[in-house]
Protein backbone atom coordinates (compact mmCIF):
# COMPACT_ATOMS: atom_id res chain seq x y z
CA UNK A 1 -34.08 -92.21 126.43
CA UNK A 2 -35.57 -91.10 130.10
CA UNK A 3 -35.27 -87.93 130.46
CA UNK A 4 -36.23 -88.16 133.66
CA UNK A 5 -33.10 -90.37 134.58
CA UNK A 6 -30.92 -87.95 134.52
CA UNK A 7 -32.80 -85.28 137.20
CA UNK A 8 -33.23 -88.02 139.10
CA UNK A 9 -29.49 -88.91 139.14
CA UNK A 10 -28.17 -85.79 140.40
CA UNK A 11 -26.61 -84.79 137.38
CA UNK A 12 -24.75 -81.52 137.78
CA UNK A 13 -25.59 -79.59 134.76
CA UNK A 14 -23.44 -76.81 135.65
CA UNK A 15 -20.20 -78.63 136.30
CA UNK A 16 -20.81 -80.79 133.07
CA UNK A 17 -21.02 -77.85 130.67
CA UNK A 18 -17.91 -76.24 132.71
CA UNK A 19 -15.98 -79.91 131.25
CA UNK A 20 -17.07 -80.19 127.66
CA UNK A 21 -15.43 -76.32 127.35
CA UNK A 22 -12.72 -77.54 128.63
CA UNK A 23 -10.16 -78.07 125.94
CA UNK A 24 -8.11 -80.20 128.32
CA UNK A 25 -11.01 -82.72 128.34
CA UNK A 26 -11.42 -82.19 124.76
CA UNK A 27 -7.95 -83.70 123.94
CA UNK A 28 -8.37 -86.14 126.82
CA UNK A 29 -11.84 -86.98 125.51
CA UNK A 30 -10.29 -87.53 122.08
CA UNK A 31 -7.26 -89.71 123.03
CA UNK A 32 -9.84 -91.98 124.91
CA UNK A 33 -12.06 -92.44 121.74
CA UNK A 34 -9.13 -93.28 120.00
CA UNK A 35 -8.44 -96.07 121.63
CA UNK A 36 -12.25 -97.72 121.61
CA UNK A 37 -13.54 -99.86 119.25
CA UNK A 38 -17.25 -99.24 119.35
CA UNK A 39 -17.93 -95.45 119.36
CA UNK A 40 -21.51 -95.23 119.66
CA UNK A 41 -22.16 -94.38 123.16
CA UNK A 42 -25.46 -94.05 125.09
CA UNK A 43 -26.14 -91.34 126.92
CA UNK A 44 -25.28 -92.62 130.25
CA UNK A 45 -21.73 -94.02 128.98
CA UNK A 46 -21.09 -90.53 128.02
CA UNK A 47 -22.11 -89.21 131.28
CA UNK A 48 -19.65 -92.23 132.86
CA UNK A 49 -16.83 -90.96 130.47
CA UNK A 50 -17.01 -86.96 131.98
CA UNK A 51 -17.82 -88.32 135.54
CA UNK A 52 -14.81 -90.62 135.40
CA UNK A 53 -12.18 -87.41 133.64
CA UNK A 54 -13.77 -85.15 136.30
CA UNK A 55 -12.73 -87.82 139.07
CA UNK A 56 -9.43 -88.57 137.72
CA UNK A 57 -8.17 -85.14 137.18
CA UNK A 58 -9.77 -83.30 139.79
CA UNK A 59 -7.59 -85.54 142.42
């Protein structure tokens, strides 16, 4: 992995931890796993997964 990447890509550290202690995105994050077939993410599908509950719910 490239740690580097993720610096580069703006990646708000702050508002990321502020979402995983979220226990709404816990159960969201749960439901949504639920319903994949392959589980093993990479980092930057993970990253995709918060951006895209942070976009979503934050409307």
């Amino acid at each position: 992995m490239n740690e580097n990447k993720f610096t580069q890509g703006n990646l708000d550290f702050e508002k990321m931890n502020a979402t995983l202690a979220n226990p709404d995105f816990a159960n969201w994050y749960y439901n949504e796993m639920l319903n994949k077939s392959d589980v093993n993410l990479t980092m930057d599908e993970f990253v995709n997964i918060v951006n895209t509950y942070n976009s979503t719910k934050l409307q």
